[in-house]
Protein backbone atom coordinates (compact mmCIF):
# COMPACT_ATOMS: atom_id res chain seq x y z
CA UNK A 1 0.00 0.00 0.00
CA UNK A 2 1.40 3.54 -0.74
CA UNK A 3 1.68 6.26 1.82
CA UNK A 4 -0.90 7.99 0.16
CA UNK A 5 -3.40 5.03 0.00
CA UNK A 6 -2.57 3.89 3.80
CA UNK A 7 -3.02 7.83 4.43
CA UNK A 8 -6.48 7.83 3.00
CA UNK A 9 -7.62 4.48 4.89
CA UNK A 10 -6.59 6.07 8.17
CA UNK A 11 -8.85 8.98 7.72
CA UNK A 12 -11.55 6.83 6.69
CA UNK A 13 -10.75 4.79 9.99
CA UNK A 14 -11.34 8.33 11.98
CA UNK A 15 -14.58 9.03 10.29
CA UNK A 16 -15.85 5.89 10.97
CA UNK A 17 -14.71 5.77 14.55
CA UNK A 18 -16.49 9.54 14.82
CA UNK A 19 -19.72 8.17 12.99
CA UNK A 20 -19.88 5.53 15.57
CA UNK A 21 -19.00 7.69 19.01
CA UNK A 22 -22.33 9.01 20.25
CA UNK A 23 -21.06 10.85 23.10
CA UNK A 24 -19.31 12.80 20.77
CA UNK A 25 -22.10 13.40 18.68
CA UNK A 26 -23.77 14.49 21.72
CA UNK A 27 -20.92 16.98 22.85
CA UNK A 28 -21.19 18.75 19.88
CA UNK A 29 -25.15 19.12 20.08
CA UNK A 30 -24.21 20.48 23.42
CA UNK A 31 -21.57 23.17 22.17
CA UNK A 32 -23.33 23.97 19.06
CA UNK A 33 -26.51 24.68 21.35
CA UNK A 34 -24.36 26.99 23.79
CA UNK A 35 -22.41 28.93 20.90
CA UNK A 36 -25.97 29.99 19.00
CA UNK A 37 -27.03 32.67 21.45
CA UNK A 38 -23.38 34.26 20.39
CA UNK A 39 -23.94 34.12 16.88
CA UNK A 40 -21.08 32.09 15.85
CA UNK A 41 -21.39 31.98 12.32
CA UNK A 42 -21.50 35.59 12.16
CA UNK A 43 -18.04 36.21 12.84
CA UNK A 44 -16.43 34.89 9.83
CA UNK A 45 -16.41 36.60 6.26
CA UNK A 46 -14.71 34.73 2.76
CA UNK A 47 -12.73 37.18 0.47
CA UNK A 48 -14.44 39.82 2.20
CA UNK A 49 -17.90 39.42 2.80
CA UNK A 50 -19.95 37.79 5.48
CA UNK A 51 -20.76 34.36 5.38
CA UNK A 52 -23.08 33.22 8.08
CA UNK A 53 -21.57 29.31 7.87
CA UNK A 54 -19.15 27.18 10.20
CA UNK A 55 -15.80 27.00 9.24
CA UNK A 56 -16.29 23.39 8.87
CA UNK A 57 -19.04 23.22 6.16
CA UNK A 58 -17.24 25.51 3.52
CA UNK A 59 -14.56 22.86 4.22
CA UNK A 60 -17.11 20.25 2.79
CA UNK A 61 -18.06 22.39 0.40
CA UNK A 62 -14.67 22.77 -1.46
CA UNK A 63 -14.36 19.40 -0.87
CA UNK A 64 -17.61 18.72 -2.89
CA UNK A 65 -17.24 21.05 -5.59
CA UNK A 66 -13.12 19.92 -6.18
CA UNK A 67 -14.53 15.98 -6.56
CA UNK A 68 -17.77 17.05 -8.48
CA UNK A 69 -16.92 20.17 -10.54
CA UNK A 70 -20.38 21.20 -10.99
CA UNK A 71 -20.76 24.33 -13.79
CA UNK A 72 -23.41 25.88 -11.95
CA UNK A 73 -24.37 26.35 -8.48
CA UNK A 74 -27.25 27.48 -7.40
CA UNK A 75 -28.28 28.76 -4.14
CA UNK A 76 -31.15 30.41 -2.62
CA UNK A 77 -30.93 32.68 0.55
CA UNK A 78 -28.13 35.52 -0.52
CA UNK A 79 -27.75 37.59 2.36
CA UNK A 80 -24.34 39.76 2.53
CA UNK A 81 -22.96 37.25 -0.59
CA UNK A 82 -20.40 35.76 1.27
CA UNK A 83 -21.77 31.97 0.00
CA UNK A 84 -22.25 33.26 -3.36
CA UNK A 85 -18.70 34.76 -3.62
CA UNK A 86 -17.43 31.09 -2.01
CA UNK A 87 -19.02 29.05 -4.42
CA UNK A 88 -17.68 31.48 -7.31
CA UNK A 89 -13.79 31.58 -6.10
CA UNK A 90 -14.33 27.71 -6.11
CA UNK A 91 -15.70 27.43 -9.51
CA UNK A 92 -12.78 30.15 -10.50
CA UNK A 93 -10.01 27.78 -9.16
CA UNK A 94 -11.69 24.98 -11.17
CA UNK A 95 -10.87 26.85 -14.19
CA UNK A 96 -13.35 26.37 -16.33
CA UNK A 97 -16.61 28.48 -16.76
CA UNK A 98 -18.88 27.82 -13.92
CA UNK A 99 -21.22 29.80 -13.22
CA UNK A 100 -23.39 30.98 -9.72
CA UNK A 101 -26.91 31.77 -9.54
CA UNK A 102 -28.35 33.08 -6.00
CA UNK A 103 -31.90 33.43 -5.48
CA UNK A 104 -33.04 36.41 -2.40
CA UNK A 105 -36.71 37.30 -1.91
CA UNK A 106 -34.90 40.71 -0.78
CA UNK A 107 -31.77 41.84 -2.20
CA UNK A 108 -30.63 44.76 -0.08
CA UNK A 109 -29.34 47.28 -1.55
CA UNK A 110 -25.92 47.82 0.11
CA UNK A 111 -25.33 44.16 -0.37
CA UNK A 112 -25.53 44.33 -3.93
CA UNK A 113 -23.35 46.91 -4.39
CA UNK A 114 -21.19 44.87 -2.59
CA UNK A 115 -21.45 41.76 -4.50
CA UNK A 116 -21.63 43.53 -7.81
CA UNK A 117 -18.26 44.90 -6.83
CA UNK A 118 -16.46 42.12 -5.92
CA UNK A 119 -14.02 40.41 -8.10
CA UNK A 120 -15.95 37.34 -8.42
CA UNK A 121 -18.82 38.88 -9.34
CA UNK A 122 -18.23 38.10 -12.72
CA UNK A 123 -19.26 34.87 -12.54
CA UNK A 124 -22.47 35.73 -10.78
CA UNK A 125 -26.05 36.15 -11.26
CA UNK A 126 -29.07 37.44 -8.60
CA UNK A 127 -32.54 37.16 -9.39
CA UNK A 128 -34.58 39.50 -6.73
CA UNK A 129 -37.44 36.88 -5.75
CA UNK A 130 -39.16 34.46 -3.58
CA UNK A 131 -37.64 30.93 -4.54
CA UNK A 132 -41.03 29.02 -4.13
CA UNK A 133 -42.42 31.52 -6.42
CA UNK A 134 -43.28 29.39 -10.11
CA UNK A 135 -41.96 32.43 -12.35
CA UNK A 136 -38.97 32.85 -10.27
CA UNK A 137 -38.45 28.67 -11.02
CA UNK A 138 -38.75 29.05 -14.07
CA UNK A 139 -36.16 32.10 -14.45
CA UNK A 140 -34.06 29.44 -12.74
CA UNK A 141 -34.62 26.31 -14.66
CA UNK A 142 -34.24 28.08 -17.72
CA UNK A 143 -30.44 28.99 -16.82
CA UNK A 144 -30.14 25.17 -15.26
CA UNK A 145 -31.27 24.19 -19.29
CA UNK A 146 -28.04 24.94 -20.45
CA UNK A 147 -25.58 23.45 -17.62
CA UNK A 148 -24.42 20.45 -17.69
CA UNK A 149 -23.58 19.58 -13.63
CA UNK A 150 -25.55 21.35 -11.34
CA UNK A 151 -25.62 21.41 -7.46
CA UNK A 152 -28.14 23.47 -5.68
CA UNK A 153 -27.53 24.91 -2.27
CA UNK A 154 -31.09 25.39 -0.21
CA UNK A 155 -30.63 28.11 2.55
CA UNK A 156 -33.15 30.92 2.57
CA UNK A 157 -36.62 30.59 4.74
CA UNK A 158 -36.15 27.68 6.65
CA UNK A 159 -39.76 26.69 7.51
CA UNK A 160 -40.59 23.16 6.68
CA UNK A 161 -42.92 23.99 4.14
CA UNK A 162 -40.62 26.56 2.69
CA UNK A 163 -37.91 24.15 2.49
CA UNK A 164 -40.39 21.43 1.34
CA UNK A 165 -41.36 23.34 -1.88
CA UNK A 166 -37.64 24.42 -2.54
CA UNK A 167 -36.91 20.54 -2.71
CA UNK A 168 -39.84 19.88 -5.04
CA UNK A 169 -38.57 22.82 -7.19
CA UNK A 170 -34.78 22.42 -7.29
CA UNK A 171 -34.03 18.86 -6.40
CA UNK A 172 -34.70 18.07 -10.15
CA UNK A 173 -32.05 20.68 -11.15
CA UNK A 174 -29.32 18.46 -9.63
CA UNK A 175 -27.65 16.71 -11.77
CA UNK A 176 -26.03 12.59 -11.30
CA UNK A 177 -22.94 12.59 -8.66
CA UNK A 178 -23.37 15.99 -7.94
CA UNK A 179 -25.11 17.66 -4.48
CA UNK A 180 -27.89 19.37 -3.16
CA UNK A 181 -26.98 20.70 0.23
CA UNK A 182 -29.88 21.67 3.00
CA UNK A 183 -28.88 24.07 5.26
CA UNK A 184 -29.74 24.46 8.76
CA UNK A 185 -30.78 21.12 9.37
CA UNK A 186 -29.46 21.80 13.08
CA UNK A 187 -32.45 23.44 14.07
CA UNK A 188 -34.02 20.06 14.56
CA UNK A 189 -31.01 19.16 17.20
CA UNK A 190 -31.55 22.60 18.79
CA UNK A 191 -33.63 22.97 22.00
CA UNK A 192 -37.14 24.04 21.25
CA UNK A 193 -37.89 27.68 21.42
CA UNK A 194 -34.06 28.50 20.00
CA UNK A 195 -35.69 31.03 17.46
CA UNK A 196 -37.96 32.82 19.38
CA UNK A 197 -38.35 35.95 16.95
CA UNK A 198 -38.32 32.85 13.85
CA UNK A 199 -40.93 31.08 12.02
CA UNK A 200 -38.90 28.12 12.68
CA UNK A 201 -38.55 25.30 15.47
CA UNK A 202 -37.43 22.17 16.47
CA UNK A 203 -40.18 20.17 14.31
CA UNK A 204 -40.46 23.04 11.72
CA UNK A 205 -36.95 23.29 9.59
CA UNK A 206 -35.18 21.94 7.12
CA UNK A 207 -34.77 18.74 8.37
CA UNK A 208 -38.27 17.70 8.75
CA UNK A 209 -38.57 18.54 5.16
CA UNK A 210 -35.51 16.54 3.76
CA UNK A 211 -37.22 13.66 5.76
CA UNK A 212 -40.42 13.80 4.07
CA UNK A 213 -38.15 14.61 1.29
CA UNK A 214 -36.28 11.34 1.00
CA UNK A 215 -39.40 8.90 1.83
CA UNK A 216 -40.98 9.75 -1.41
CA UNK A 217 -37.18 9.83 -3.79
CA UNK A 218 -34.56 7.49 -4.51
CA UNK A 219 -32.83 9.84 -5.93
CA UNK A 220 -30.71 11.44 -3.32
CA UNK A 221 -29.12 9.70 -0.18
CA UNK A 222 -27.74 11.65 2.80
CA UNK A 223 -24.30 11.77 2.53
CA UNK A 224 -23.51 10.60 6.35
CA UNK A 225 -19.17 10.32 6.02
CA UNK A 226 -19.60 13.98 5.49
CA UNK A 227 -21.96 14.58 9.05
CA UNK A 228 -19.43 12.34 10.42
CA UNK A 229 -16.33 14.09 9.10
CA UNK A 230 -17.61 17.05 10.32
CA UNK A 231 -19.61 16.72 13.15
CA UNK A 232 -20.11 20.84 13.83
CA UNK A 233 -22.32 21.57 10.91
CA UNK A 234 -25.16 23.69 9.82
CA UNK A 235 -26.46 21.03 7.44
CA UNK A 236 -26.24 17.53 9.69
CA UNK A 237 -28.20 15.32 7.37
CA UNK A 238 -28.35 17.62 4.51
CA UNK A 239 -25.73 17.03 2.46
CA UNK A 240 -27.74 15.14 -0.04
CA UNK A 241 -25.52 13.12 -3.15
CA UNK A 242 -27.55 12.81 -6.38
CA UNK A 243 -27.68 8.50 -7.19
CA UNK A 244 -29.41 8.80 -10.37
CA UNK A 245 -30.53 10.55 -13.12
């Protein structure tokens, strides 16, 4: 065995000795649980701009798009850009002519001068919108027409029957091998009442809606090496791998 291939199988060793540790599972419910009131994912921007995101997931997510070189990304929930300029500094290093579409019901104003400033914008597009809106769908499934690997990124309202619709809309975009990622699956490991001034709760969030989600497709399987990998993520159970066509 080389020392790269005994490197590899000792990694995979870890993440399966994580996957199978429940008391670390449970320390990081506990820590993820005590950091929220702080807003942890606030504090950290990429080539600039906020991000709202662990550390750890964007790590996954350069992971992803390195092994499945998608040529469009689409995400909805834009924010301050900071996901949108990720994904497009990815697709730049890549090299080839990937695009990034982001979806925002509002686009403010001093974030899109922002974006539209940044040196990645040029490989990004906004469309002002609610995602679960049909024409706005259709705006984006028109662009999806003429990609050939597509990955879709759900992170805007994060009711389950926001997040519901968004799968029935989107999932169908990604394309074999590639992902769809659900963000802020967490919620449903969160105490109840964590999101007092949100529409959301433990019972009501993405989760709840990539389990009704994945009792009705064969499609997509959770990816779980990745929650295991991980283990402090936004998306635990949402990192969804594209089986078939």
């Amino acid at each position: 065995m080389s020392e790269v291939a005994r490197f590899i199988a000792e990694v995979q060793e870890n993440i399966e000795g994580l996957r199978a540790d429940t008391e670390v599972r449970q320390a990081t419910r506990d820590w993820v649980a005590a950091i929220a009131p702080h807003k942890y994912t606030y504090n950290f921007t990429w080539l600039g701009r906020p991000i709202i995101q662990f550390p750890q997931d964007l790590a996954a997510m350069q992971e992803i798009i390195w092994a499945t070189k998608p040529d469009l990304i689409i995400e909805t929930g834009i924010a301050h850009g900071g996901s949108l300029i990720f994904h497009a500094s990815m697709l730049q290093l890549l090299g080839n002519h990937g695009r990034v579409l982001g979806v925002d019901i509002d686009i403010r104003n001093h974030n899109r001068v922002e974006i539209e400033a940044h040196p990645m914008f040029e490989r990004i597009e906004m469309i002002q919108g609610s995602s679960i809106d049909d024409s706005i769908a259709d705006q984006v499934r028109a662009i999806a027409n003429d990609a050939k690997r597509v990955m879709v990124v759900l992170d805007s309202n994060h009711t389950h029957a926001h997040v519901e619709r968004e799968l029935e809309l989107y999932a169908p975009l990604v394309t074999k091998d590639c992902y769809l990622m659900v963000c802020d699956t967490l919620i449903q490991d969160m105490p109840a009442g964590s999101f007092p001034d949100r529409p959301w709760d433990k019972g009501d969030n993405p989760a709840t809606a990539v389990e009704a989600f994945l009792s009705e497709t064969d499609r997509f399987e959770v990816d779980a090496a990745i929650d295991a990998k991980l283990q402090i993520s936004v998306a635990p159970g949402g990192y969804l791998k594209c089986v078939a066509h």
